[in-house]
N, C-alpha and C. Protein backbone atom coordinates (compact mmCIF):
# COMPACT_ATOMS: atom_id res chain seq x y z
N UNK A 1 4.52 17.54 8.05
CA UNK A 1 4.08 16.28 7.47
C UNK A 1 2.62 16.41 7.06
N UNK A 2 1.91 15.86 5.70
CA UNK A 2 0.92 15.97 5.76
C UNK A 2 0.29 14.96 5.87
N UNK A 3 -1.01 15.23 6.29
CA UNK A 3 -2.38 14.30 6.56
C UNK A 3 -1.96 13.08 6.00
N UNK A 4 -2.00 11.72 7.40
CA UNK A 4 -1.65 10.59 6.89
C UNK A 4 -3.00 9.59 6.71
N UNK A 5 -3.77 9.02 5.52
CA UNK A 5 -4.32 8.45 5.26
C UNK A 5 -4.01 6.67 5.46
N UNK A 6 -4.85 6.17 6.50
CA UNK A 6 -4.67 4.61 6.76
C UNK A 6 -5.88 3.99 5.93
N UNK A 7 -5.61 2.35 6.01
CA UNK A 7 -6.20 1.74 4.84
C UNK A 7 -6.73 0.55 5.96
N UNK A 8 -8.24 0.76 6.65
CA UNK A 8 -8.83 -0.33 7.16
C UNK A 8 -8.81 -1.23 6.48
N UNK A 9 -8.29 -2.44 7.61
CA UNK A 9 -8.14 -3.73 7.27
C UNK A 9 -6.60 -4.52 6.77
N UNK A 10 -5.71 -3.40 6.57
CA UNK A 10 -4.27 -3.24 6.26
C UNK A 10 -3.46 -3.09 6.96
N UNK A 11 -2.55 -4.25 7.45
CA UNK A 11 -1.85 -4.18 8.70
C UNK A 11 -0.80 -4.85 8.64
N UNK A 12 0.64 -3.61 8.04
CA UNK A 12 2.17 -4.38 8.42
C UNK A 12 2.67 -4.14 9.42
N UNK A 13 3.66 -5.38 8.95
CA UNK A 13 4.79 -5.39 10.33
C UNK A 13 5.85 -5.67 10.01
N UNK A 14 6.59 -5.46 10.68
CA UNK A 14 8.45 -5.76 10.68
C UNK A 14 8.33 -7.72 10.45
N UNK A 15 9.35 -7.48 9.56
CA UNK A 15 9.34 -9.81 9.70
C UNK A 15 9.97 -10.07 10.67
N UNK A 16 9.28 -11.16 10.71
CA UNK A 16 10.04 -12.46 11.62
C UNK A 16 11.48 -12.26 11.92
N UNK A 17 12.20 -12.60 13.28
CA UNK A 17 13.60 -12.57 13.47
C UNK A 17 14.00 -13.53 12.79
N UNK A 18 13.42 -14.53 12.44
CA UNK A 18 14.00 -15.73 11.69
C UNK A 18 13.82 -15.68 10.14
N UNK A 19 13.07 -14.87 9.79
CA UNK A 19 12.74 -14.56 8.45
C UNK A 19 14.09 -14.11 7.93
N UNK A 20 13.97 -15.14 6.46
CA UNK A 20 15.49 -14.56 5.68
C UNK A 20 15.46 -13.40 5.35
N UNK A 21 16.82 -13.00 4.87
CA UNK A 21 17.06 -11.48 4.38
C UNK A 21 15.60 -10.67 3.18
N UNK A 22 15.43 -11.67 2.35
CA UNK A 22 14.28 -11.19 1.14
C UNK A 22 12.91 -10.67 1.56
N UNK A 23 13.07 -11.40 2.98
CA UNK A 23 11.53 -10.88 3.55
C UNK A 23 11.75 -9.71 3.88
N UNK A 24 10.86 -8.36 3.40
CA UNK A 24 10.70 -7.15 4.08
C UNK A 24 9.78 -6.43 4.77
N UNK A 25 8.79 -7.15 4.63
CA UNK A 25 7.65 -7.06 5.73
C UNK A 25 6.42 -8.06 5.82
N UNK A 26 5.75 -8.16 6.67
CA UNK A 26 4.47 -8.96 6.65
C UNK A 26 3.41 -8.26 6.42
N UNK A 27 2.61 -8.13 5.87
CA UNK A 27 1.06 -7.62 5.17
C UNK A 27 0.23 -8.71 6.10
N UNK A 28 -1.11 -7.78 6.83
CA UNK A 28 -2.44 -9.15 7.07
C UNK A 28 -3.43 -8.52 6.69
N UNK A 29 -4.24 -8.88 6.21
CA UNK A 29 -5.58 -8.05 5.43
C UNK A 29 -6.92 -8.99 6.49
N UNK A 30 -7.62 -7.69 6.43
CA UNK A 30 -8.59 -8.10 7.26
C UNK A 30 -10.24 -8.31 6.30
N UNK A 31 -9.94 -8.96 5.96
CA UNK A 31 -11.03 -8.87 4.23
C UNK A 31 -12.19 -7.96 4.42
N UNK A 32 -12.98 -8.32 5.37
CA UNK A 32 -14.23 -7.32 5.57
C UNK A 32 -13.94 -5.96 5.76
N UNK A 33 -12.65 -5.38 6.39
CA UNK A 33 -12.96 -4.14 6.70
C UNK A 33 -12.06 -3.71 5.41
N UNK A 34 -11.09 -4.05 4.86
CA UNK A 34 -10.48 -4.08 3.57
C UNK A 34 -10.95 -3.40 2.39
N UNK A 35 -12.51 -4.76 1.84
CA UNK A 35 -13.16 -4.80 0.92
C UNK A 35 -13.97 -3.38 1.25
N UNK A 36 -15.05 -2.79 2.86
CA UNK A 36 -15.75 -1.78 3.11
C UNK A 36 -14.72 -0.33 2.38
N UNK A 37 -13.32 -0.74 2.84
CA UNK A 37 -12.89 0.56 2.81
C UNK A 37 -12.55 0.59 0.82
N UNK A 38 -12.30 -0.25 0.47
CA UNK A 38 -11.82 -0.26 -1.03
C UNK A 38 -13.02 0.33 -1.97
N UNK A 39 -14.47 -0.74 -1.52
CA UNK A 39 -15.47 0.49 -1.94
C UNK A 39 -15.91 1.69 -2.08
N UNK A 40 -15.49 2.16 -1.22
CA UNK A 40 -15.47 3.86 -0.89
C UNK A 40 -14.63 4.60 -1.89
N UNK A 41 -13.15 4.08 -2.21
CA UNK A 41 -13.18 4.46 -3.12
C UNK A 41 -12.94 4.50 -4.61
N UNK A 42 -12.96 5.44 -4.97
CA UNK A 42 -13.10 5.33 -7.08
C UNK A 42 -11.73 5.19 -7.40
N UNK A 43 -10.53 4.94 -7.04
CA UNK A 43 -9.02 5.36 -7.74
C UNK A 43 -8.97 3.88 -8.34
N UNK A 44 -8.68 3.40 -9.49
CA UNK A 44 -8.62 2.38 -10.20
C UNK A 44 -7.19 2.22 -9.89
N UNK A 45 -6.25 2.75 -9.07
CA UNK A 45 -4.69 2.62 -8.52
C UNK A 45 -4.52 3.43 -7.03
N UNK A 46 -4.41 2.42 -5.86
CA UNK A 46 -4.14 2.57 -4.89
C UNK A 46 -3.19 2.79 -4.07
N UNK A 47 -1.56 3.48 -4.11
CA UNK A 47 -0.41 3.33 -3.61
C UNK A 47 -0.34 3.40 -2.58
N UNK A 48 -0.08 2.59 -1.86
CA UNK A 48 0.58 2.65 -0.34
C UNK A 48 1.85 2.84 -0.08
N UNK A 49 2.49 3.29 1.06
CA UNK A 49 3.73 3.18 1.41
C UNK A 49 3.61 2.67 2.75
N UNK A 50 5.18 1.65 3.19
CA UNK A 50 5.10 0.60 4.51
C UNK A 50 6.24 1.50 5.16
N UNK A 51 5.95 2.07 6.11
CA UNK A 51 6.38 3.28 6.99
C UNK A 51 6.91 2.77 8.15
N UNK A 52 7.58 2.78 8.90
CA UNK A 52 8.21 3.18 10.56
C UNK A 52 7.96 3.91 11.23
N UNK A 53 7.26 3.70 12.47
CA UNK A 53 6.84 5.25 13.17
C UNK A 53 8.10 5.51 14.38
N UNK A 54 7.88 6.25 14.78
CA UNK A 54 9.03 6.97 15.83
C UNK A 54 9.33 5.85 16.65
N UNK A 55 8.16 5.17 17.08
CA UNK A 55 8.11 4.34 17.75
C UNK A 55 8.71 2.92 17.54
N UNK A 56 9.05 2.73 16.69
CA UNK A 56 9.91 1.59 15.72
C UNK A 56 8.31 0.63 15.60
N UNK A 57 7.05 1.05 14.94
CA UNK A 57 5.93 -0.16 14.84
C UNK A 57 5.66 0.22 13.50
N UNK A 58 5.31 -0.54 12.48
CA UNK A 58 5.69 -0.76 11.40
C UNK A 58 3.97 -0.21 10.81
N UNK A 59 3.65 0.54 10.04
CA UNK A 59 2.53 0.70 9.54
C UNK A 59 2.45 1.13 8.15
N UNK A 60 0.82 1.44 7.37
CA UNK A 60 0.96 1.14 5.86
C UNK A 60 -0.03 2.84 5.89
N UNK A 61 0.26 3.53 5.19
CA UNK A 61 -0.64 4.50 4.71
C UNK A 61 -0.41 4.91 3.05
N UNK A 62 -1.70 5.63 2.82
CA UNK A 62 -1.98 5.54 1.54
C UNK A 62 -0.85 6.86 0.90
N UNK A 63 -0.15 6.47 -0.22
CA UNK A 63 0.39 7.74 -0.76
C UNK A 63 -0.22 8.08 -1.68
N UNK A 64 -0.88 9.76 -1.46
CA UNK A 64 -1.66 10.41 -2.33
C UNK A 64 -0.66 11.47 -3.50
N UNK A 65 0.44 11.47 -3.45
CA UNK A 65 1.15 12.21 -4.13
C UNK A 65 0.51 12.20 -5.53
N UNK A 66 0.43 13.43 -6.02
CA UNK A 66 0.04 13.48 -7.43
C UNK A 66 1.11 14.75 -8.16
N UNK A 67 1.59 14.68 -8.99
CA UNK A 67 2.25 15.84 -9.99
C UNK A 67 1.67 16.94 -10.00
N UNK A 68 2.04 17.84 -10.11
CA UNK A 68 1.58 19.36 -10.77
C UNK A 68 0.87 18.94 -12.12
N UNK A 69 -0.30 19.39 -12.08
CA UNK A 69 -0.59 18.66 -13.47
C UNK A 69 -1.70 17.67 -13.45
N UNK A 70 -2.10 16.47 -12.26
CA UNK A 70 -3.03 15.89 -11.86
C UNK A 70 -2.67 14.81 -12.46
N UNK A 71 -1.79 14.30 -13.18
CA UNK A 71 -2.11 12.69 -13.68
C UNK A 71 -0.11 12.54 -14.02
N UNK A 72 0.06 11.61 -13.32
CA UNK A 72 1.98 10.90 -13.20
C UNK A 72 2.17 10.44 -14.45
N UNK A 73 1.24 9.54 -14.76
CA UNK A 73 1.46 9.23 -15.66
C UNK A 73 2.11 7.62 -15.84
N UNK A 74 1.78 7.63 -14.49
CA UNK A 74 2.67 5.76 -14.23
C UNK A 74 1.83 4.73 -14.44
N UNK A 75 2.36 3.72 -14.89
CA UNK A 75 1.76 2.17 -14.91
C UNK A 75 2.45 1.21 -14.88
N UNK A 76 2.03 0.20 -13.88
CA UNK A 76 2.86 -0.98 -13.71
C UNK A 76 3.22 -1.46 -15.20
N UNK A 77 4.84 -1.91 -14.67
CA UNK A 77 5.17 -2.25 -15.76
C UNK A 77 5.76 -4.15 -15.96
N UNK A 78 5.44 -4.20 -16.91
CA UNK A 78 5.28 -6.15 -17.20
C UNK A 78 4.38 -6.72 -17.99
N UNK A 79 3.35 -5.73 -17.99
CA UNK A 79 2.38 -6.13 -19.06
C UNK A 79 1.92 -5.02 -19.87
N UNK A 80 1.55 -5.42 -21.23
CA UNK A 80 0.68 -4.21 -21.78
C UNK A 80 -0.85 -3.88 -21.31
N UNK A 81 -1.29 -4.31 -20.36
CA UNK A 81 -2.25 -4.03 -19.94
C UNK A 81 -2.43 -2.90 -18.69
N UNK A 82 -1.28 -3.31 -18.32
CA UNK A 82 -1.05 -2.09 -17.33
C UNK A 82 -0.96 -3.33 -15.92
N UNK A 83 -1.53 -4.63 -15.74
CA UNK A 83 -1.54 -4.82 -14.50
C UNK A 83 -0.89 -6.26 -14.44
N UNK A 84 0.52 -6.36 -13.49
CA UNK A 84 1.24 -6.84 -13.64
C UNK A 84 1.08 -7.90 -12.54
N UNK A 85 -0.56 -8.28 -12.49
CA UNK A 85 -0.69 -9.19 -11.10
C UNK A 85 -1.69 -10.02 -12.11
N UNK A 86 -2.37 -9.98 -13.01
CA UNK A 86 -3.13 -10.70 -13.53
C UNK A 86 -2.13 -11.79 -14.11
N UNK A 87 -2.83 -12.97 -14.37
CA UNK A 87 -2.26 -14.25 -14.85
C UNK A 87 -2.53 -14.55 -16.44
């Protein structure tokens, strides 16, 4: 397995027992340590993946996967701008 990169201030979990089927996890952001760590760095696209550890506790680390080649080539898709969270 390689080197797992965590994201201060980023903290899932398994949902609620009562949470309907659509829910698939809970996200809590801790803004200050969040915002410290987002500064640090330069990637204008951040991917995470929401993982299971052996232990059945639910956590978020960063996926650094990149192509042979250095650039995927991906962009959210929904807008022509590339970012499919703006209003």
């Amino acid at each position: 397995m390689s080197d797992l990169e965590f994201v201060d201030g980023f903290i899932a979990k398994a949902p609620s027992e009562k949470a309907p089927d659509y829910v698939k996890a809970k996200v809590s952001l801790k803004r200050d340590e969040l915002i410290r760590w987002l500064q640090q760095r330069q990637d204008e696209w951040i991917n995470l993946e929401i993982k299971v550890g052996r232990t059945g506790k639910w956590y978020a680390s960063v996926d650094n996967w990149k192509p042979k080649g250095g650039s995927d080539g991906w962009k959210p898709q929904g807008r022509s701008d590339g970012n499919p969270f703006r209003q």
